[in-house]
Protein backbone atom coordinates (compact mmCIF):
# COMPACT_ATOMS: atom_id res chain seq x y z
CA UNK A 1 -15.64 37.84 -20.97
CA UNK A 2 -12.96 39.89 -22.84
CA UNK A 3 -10.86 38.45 -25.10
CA UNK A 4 -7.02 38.33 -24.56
CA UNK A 5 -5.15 41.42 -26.53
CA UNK A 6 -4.01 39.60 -29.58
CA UNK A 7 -0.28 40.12 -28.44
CA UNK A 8 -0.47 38.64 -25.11
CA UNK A 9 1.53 35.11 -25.47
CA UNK A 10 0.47 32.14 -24.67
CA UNK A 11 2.90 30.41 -22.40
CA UNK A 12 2.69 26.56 -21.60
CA UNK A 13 2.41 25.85 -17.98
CA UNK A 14 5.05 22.73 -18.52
CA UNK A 15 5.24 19.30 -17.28
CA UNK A 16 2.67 18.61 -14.44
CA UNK A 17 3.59 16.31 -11.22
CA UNK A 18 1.85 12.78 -10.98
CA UNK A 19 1.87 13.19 -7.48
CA UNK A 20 0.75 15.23 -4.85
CA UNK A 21 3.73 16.17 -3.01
CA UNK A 22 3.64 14.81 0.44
CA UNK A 23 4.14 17.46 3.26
CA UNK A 24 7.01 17.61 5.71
CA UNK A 25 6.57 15.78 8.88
CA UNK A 26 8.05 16.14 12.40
CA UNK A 27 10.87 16.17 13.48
CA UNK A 28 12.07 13.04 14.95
CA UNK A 29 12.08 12.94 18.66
CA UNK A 30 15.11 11.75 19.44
CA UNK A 31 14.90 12.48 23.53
CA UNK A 32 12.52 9.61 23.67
CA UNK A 33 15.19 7.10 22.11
CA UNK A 34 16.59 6.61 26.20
CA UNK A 35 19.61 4.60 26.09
CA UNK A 36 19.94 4.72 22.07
CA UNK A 37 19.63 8.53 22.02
CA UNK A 38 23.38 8.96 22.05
CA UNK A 39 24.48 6.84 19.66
CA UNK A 40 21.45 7.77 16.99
CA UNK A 41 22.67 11.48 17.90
CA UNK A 42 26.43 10.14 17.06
CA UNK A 43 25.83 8.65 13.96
CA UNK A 44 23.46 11.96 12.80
CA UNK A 45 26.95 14.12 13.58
CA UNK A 46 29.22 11.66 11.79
CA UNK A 47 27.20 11.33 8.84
CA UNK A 48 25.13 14.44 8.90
CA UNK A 49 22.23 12.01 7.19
CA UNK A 50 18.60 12.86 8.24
CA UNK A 51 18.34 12.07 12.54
CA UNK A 52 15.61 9.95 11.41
CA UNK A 53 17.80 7.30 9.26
CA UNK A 54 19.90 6.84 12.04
CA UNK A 55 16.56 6.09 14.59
CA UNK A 56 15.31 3.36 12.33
CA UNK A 57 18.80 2.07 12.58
CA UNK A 58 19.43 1.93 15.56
CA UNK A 59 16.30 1.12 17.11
CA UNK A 60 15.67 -2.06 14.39
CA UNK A 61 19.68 -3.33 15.57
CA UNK A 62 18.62 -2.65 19.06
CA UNK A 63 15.12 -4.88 18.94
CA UNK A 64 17.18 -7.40 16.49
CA UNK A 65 19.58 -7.99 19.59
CA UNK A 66 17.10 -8.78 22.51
CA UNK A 67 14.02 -9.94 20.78
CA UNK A 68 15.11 -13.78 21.85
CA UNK A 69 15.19 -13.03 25.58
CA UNK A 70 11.63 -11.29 26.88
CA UNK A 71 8.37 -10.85 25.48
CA UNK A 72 6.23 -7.76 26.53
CA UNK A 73 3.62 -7.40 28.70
CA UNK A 74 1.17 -5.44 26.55
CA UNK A 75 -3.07 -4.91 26.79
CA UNK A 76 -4.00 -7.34 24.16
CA UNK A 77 -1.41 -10.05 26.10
CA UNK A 78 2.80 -10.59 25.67
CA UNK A 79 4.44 -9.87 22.57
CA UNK A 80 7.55 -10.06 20.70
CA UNK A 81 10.47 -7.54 21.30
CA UNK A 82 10.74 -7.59 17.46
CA UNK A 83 10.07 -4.07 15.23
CA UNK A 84 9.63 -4.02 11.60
CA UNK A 85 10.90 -0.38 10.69
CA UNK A 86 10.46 0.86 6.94
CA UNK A 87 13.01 3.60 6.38
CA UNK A 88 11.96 5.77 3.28
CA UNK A 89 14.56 7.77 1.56
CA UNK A 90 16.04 9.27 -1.56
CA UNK A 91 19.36 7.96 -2.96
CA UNK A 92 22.64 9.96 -1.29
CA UNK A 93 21.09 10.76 1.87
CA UNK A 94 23.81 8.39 3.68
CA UNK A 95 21.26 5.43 4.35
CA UNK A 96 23.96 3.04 3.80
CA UNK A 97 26.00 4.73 6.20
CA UNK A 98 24.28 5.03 8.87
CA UNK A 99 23.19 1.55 8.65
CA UNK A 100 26.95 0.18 8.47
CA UNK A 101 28.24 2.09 11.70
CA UNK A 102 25.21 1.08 13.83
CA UNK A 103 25.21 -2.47 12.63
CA UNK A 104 29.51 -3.00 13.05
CA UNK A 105 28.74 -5.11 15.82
CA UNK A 106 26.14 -7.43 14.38
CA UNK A 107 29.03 -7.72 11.47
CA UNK A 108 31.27 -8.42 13.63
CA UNK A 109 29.61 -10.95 15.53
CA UNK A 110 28.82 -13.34 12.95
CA UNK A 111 32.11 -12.73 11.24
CA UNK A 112 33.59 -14.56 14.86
CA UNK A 113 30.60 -16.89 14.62
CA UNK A 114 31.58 -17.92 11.02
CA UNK A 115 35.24 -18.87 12.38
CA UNK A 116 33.49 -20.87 14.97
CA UNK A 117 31.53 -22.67 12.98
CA UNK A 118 33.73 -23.66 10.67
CA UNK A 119 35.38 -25.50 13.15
CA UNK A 120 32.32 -26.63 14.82
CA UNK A 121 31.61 -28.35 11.74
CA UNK A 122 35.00 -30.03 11.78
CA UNK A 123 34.24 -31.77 14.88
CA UNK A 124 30.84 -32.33 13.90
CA UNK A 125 31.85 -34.42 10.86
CA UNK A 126 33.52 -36.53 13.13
CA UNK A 127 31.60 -37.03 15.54
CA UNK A 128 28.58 -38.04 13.06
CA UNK A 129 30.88 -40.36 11.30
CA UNK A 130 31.65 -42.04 14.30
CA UNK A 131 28.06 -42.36 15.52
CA UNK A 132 26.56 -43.41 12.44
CA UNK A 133 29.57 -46.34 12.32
CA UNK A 134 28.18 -47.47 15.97
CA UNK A 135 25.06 -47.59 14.62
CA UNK A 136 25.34 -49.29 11.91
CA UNK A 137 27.29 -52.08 13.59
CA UNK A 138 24.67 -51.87 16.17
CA UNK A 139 21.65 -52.27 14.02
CA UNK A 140 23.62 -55.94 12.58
CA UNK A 141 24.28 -56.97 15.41
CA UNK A 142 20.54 -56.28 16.56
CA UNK A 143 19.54 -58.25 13.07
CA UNK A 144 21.70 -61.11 14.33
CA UNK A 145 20.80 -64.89 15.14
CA UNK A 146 22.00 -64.78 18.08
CA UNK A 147 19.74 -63.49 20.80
CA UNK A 148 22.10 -62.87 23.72
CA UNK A 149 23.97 -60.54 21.49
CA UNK A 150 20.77 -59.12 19.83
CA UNK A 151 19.44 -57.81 23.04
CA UNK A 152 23.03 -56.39 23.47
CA UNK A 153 22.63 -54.34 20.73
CA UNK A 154 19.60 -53.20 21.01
CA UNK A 155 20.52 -52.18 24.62
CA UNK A 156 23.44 -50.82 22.91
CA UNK A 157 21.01 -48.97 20.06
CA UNK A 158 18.99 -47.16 22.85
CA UNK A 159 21.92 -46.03 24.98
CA UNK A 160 23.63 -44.92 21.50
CA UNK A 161 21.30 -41.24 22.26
CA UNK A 162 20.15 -39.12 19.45
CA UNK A 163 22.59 -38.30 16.39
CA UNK A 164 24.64 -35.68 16.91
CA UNK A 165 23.26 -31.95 16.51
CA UNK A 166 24.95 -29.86 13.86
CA UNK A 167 26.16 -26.52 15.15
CA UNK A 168 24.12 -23.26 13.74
CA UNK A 169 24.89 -21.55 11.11
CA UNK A 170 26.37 -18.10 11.73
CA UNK A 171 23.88 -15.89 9.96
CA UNK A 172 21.94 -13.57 12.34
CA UNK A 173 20.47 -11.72 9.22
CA UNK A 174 19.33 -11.65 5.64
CA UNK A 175 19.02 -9.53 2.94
CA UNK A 176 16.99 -10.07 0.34
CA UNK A 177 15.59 -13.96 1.69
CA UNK A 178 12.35 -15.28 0.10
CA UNK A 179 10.21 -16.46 3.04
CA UNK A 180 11.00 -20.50 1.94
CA UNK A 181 14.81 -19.21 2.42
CA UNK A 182 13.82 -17.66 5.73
CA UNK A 183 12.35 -20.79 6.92
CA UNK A 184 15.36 -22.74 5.66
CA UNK A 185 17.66 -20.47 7.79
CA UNK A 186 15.60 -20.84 10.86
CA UNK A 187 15.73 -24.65 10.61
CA UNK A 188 19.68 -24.65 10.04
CA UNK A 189 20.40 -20.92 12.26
CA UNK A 190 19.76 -19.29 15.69
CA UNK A 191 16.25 -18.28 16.35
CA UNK A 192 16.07 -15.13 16.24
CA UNK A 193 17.00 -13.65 13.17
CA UNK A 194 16.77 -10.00 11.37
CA UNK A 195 15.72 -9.20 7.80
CA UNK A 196 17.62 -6.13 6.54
CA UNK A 197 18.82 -3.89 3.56
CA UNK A 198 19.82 -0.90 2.70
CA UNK A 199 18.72 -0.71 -0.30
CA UNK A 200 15.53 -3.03 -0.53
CA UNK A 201 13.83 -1.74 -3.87
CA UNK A 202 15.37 -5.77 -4.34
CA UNK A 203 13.67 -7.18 -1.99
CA UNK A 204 10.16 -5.43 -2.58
CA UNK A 205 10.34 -5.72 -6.20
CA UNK A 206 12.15 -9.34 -5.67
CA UNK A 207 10.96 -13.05 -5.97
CA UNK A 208 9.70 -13.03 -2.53
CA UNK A 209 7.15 -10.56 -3.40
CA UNK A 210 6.16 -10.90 -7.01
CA UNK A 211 2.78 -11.82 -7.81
CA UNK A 212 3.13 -15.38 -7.26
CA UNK A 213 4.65 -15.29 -3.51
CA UNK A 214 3.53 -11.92 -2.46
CA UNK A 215 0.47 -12.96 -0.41
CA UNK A 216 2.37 -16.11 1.16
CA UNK A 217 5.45 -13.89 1.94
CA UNK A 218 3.00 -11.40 3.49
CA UNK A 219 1.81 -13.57 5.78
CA UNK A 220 4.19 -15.61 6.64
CA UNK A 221 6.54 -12.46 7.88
CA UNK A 222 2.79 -11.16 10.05
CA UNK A 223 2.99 -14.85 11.74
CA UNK A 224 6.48 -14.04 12.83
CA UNK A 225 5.46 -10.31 13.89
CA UNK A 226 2.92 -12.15 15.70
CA UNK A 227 5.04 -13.93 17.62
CA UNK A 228 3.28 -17.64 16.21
CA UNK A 229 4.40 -20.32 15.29
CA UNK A 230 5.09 -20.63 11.44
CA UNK A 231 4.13 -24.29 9.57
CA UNK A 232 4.43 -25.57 6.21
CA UNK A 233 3.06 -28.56 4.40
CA UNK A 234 4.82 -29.27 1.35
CA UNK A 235 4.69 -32.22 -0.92
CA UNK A 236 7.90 -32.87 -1.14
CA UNK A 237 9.53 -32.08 1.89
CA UNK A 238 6.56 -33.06 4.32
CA UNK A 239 5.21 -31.06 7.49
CA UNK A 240 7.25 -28.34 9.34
CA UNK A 241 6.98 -26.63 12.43
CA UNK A 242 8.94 -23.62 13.52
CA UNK A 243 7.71 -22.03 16.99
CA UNK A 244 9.96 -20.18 19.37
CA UNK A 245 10.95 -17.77 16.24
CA UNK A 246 11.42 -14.19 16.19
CA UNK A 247 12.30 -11.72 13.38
CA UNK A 248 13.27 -8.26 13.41
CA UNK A 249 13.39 -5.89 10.17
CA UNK A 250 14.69 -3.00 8.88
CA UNK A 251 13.59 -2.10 5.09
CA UNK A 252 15.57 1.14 3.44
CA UNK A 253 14.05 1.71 0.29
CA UNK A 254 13.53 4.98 -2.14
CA UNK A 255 10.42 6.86 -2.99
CA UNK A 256 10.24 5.14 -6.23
CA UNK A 257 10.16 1.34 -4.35
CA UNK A 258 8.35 2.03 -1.57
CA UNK A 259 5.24 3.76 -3.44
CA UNK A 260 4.52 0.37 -4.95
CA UNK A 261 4.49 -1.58 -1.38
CA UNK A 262 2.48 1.73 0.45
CA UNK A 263 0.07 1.38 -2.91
CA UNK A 264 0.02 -2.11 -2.72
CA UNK A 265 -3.78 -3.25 -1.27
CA UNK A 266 -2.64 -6.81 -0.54
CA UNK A 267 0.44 -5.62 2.13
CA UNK A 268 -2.16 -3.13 3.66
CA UNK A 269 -5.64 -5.10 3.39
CA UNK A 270 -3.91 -8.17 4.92
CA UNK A 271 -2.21 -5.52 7.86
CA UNK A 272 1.13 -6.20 7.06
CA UNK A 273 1.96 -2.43 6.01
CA UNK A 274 0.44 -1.55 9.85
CA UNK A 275 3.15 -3.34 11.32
CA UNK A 276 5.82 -1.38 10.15
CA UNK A 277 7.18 2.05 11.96
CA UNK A 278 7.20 3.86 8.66
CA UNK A 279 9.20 7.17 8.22
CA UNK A 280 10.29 9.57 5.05
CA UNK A 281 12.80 11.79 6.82
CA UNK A 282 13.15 15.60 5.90
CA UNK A 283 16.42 15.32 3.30
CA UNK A 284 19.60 17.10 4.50
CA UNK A 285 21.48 17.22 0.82
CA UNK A 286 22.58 20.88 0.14
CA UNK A 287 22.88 21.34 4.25
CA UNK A 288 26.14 18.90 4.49
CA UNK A 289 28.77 21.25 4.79
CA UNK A 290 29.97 21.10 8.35
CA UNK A 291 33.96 19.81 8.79
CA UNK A 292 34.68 17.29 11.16
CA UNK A 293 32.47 15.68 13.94
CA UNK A 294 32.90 15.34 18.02
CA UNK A 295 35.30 12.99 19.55
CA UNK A 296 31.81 11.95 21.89
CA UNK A 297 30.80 10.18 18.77
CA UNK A 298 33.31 7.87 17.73
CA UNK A 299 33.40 7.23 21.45
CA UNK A 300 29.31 6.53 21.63
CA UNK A 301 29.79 4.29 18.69
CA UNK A 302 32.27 2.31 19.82
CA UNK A 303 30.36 1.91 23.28
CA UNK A 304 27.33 0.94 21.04
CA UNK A 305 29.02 -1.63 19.10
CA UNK A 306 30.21 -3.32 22.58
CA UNK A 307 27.05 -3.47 23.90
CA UNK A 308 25.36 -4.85 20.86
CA UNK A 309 28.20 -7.60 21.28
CA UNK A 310 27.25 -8.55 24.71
CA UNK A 311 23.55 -8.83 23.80
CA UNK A 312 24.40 -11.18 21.12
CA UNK A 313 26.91 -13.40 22.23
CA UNK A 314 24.99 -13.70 25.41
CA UNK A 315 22.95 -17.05 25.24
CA UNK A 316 18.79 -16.97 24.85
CA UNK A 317 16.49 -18.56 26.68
CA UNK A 318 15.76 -21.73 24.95
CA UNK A 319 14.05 -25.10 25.26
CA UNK A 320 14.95 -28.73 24.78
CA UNK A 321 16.39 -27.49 21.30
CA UNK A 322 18.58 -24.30 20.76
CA UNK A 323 16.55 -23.23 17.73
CA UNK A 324 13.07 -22.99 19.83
CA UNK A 325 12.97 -19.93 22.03
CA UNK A 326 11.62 -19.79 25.51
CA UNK A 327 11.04 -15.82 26.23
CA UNK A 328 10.81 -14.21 29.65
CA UNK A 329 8.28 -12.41 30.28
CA UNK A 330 8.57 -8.45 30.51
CA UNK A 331 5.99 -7.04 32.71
CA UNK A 332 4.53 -3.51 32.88
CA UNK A 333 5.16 -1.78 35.73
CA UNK A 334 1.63 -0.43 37.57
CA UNK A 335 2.56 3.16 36.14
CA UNK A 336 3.46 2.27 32.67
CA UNK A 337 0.39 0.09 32.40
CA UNK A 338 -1.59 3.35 33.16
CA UNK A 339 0.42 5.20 30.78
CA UNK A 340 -0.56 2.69 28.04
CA UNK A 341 -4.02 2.62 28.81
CA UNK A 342 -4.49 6.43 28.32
CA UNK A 343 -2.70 6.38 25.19
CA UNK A 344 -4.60 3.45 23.99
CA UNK A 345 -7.90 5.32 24.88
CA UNK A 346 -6.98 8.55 22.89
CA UNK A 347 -6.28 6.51 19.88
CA UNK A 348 -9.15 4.52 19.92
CA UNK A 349 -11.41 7.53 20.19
CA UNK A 350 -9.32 9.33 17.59
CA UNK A 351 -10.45 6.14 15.04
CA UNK A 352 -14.45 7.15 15.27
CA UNK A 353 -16.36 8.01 12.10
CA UNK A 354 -15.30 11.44 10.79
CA UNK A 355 -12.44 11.54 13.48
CA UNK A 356 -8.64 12.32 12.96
CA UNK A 357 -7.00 8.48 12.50
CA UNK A 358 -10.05 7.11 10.60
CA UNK A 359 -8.25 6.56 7.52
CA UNK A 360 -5.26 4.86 8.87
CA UNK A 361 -7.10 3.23 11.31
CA UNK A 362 -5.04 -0.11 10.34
CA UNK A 363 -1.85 1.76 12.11
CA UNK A 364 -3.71 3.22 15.00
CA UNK A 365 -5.26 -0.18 16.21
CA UNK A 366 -1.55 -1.22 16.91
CA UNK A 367 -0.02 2.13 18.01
CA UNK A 368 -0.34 1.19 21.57
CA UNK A 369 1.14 -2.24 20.94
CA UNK A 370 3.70 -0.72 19.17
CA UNK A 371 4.32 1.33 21.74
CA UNK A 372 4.67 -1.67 24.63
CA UNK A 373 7.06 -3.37 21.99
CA UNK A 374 9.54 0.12 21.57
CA UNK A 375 9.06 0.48 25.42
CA UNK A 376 10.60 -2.98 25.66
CA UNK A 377 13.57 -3.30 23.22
CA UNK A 378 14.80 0.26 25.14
CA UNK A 379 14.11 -1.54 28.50
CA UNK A 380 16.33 -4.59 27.49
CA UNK A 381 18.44 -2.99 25.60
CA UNK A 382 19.30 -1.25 29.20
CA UNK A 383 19.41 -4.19 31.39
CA UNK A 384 18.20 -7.66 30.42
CA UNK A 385 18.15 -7.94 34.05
CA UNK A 386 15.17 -5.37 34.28
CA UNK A 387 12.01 -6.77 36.31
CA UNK A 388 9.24 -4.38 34.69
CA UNK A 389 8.86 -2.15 31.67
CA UNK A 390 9.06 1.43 34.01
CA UNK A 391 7.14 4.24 33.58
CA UNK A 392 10.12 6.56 31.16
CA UNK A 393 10.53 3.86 28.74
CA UNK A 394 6.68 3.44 28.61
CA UNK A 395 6.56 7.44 28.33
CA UNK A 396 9.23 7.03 25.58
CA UNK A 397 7.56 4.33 24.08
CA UNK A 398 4.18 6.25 23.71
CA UNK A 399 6.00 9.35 22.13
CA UNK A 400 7.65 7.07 19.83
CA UNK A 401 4.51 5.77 18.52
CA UNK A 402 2.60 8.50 18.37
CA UNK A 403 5.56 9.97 16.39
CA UNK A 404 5.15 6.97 13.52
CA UNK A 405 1.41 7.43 13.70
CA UNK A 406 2.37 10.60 12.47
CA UNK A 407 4.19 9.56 9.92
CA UNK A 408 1.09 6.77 8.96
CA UNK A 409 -1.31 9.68 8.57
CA UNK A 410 0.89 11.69 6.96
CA UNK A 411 2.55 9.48 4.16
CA UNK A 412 -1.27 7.51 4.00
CA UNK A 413 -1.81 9.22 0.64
CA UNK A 414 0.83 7.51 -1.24
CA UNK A 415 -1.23 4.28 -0.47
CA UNK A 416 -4.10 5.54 -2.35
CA UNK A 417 -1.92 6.66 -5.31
CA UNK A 418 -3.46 3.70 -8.46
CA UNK A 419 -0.93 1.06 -9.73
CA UNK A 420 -0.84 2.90 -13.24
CA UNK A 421 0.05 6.27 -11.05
CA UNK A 422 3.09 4.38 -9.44
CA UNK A 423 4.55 3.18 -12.66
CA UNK A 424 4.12 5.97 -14.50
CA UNK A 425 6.12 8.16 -11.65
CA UNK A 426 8.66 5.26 -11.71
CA UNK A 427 9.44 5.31 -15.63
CA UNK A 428 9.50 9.39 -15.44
CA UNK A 429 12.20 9.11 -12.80
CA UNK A 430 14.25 6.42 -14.77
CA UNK A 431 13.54 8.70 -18.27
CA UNK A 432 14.83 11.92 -16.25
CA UNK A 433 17.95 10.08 -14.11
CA UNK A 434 19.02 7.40 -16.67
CA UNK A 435 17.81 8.08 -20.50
CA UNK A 436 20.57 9.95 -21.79
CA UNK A 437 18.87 10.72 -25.16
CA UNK A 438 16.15 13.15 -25.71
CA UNK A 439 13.71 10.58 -27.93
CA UNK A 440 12.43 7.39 -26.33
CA UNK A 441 10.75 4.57 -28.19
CA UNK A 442 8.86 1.49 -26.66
CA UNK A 443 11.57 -0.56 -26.93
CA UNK A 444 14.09 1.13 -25.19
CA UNK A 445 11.88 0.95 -22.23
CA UNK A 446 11.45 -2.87 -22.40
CA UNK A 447 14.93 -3.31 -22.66
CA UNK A 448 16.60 -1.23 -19.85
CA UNK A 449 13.73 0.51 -18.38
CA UNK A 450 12.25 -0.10 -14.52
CA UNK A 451 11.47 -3.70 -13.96
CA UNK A 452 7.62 -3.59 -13.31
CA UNK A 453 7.19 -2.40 -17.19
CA UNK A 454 9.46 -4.88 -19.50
CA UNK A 455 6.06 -5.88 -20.83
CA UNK A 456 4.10 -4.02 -23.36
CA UNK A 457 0.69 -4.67 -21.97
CA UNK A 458 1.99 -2.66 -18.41
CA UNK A 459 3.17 0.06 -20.59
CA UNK A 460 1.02 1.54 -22.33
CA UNK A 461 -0.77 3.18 -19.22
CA UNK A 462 2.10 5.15 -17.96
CA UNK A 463 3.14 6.50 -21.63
CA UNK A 464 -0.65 7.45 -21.58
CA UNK A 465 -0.21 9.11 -18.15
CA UNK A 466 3.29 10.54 -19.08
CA UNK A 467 1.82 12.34 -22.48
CA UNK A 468 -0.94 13.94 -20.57
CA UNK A 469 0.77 15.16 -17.75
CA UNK A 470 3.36 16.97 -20.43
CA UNK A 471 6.30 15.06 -19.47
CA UNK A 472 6.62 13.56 -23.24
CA UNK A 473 5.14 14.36 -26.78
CA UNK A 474 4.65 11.91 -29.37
CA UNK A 475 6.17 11.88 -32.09
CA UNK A 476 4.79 11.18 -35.94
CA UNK A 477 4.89 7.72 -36.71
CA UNK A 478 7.70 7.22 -39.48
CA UNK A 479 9.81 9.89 -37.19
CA UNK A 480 13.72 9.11 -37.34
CA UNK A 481 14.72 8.49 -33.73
CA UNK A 482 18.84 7.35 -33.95
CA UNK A 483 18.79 6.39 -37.56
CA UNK A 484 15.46 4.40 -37.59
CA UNK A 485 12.34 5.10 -38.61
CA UNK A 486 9.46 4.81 -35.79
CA UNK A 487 6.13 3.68 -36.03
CA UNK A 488 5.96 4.77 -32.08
CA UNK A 489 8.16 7.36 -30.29
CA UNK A 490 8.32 9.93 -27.91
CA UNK A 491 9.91 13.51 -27.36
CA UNK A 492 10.86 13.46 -23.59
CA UNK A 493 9.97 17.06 -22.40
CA UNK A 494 13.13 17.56 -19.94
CA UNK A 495 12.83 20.61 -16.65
CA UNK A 496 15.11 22.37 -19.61
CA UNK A 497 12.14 21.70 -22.19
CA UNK A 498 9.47 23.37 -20.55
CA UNK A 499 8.37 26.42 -22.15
């Protein structure tokens, strides 16, 4: 091999990525959306966000609103209107926008509801009061020497009926809950609840999944996917039961916090991850320079927010207690059932050894449940007076899921990205977006850096990662970083660094 001509420079190639960069995927197919397609297409004009944001939306508000009143007729047996959507994003692509004109309704509702309930609980002091006076007089009585008016009372005591019920709370959704809070809401709320934020980096990286909850929270939130019914034995507050429940989600989270969840192997060994429709939309900053936006879409957003109103202040089918759902049941219509069963037979064979879904077979094995369940919320969200799941919103359902089965293969690879990977991308982001100074020591990072590594045994890994990737260069030990001699620092090598 020749040698180099002695004046040939060497030039550094500059700070390497951590992480593959995940390819585009498709575009979102927004014709399959049915009765939602105008309103997703709306919001996309008004906000000029990614068309994707605006599905996840409006599909998770959608399935939030009629989840209580049908269950779907799918191959494995009924299930729950309810879709957990995970909406993955980069800060200032309007995720917060699109999210606040397609859920004005839900807002609205429960702003009413609060006003009702306020009052409700007026009258409910009251009438408690009064009851528990009757009783107590009662119960003397009943204690009483005298036996004529003893069995009086206790005549009295049994035709007293039941205390009275306090009215529901007005909540029909939660933020950042941890699944004991969830419970607690279900025992004091309405049934059928939703679980969403716009910005849920606190909610992944919150109490409800840190190391000590994550598993329970896991699968408690599964149970509810399910459809079962949720119990808990505690010590202190005894046995609980809550069937009849159903929960509908809608997680927006960045890159940074959702790399942790997709890496996580206790959300995807225990299936939890496969439940989720996951997309990463195409970004649309730099191409948001269009004036204005059609009249048609205030209009379709208004006509959204109305119907979303009559969904919710409609009553659900319920049992002996208004906290305990009693679902319809949503059949399948002869031709969607074939549909379904041809889609389902594609993906199974697609799952083989060596085949095209065998590494997110997890995802596959409930695309065509996933696809019954999108088939239904766009059914109800029609009519809840519809008889059968027919044939279009099956075919939309199918495209639908084969669209987020996309998505699964596609964005699998950031689930096999290691733990040490995750964090090390995480603190290069925060020393890139929010260091201001061009030196970084140890402590600096434990002090204000990401969450996951404010402790010095998780960070030594990622500096590790960090140095030999090129994205910082150690410095001597006794170095002067801001007036203070270092035993450990670090140069960090900026875009503007790179040689």
């Amino acid at each position: 091999m020749n040698a180099l001509p002695e004046s040939t420079p060497f030039k550094a190639e500059g700070p390497q990525p951590l992480l593959r960069e995940i390819p585009p995927g498709a575009a979102y197919p927004a014709h399959a959306l049915g009765p939602l397609r105008q309103v997703v297409e709306a919001v996309q004009d008004i906000t000029q966000a990614p068309l994707g944001i605006a599905a996840q939306s409006a599909l998770s508000v959608a399935s939030l609103a009629v989840q209580g009143f049908a269950d779907v007729e799918t191959l494995g047996g009924d299930a729950p209107c309810s879709l957990f959507c995970l909406t993955i994003a980069e800060s200032g692509e309007r995720k917060s926008s699109c999210d606040r004109l397609l859920m004005q309704g839900v807002r609205d509702h429960e702003k009413d509801r609060a006003e009702a309930y306020r009052e409700a609980v007026a009258e409910y002091e009251v009438a408690r009061e009064v009851w528990t006076g009757r009783r107590k007089r009662m119960l003397v009585e009943a204690a009483g020497t005298d036996n004529i008016k003893a069995a009086g009372a206790e005549a009295d005591l049994r035709a007293l009926g039941p205390e009275p019920r306090a009215p529901l709370l007005a909540n029909v959704t939660a933020q950042e809950p941890t699944f004991e809070g969830l419970l607690k809401l279900y025992q004091m709320g309405r049934p059928a609840l939703g679980l969403f934020s716009d910005e849920a980096g606190g909610f992944i990286g919150g109490h409800a999944m840190n190391s000590d909850n994550k598993l329970k929270t896991i699968a408690g939130l599964s149970q509810l996917w399910n459809g079962d019914t949720v119990n808990r034995i505690r010590s202190g507050d005894g046995a609980s039961s809550y069937p009849g429940r159903r929960l509908a989600m809608h997680l927006m989270a960045q890159p940074v916090a959702a790399r942790p969840l997709m890496a996580d192997p206790q959300a995807s060994g225990q299936g939890f991850l496969a439940r989720f429709l996951i997309t990463e939309p195409p970004s649309t900053i730099g191409t948001r320079l269009r004036r204005g936006r059609k009249e048609a879409s205030d209009v379709a957003v208004v006509a959204f927010k109305a119907r979303l109103r009559e969904l919710l202040d409609a009553p659900m089918p319920t049992g002996d207690s208004p906290q305990e759902l009693t679902p319809a049941r949503l059949p399948l219509s002869g031709g969607a059932r074939e549909m379904l069963w041809r889609f389902y037979d594609a993906v199974e064979r697609a799952q083989g050894p060596g085949q095209l879904m065998e590494h997110v077979r997890a995802y596959a094995s409930k695309s065509a449940e996933q696809a019954a369940r999108i088939a239904g919320v766009l059914t109800l969200f029609h009519s809840l007076d519809a008889v059968d799941v027919a044939p279009e919103a099956m075919g939309w359902g199918v495209e639908l899921a084969q669209f987020y089965l996309g998505e699964a293969q596609r964005l699998a690879e950031a689930g096999l990205v290691s733990e040490e990977t995750t964090k090390a991308e995480q603190l290069r982001l925060w020393l890139l977006d929010k260091w201001q100074h061009d030196e970084v020591v140890p402590s600096d990072i434990l002090n204000k850096g990401p969450n996951g590594l404010r402790e010095r045994a998780r960070l030594k890994k990622p500096l590790e990662l960090l140095v030999k990737s090129g994205w910082l260069a150690p410095l001597l030990p006794g170095t002067e970083v801001r007036g203070i001699s270092r035993k450990e620092a670090y140069r960090i090598l900026r875009p503007r660094h790179a040689v």
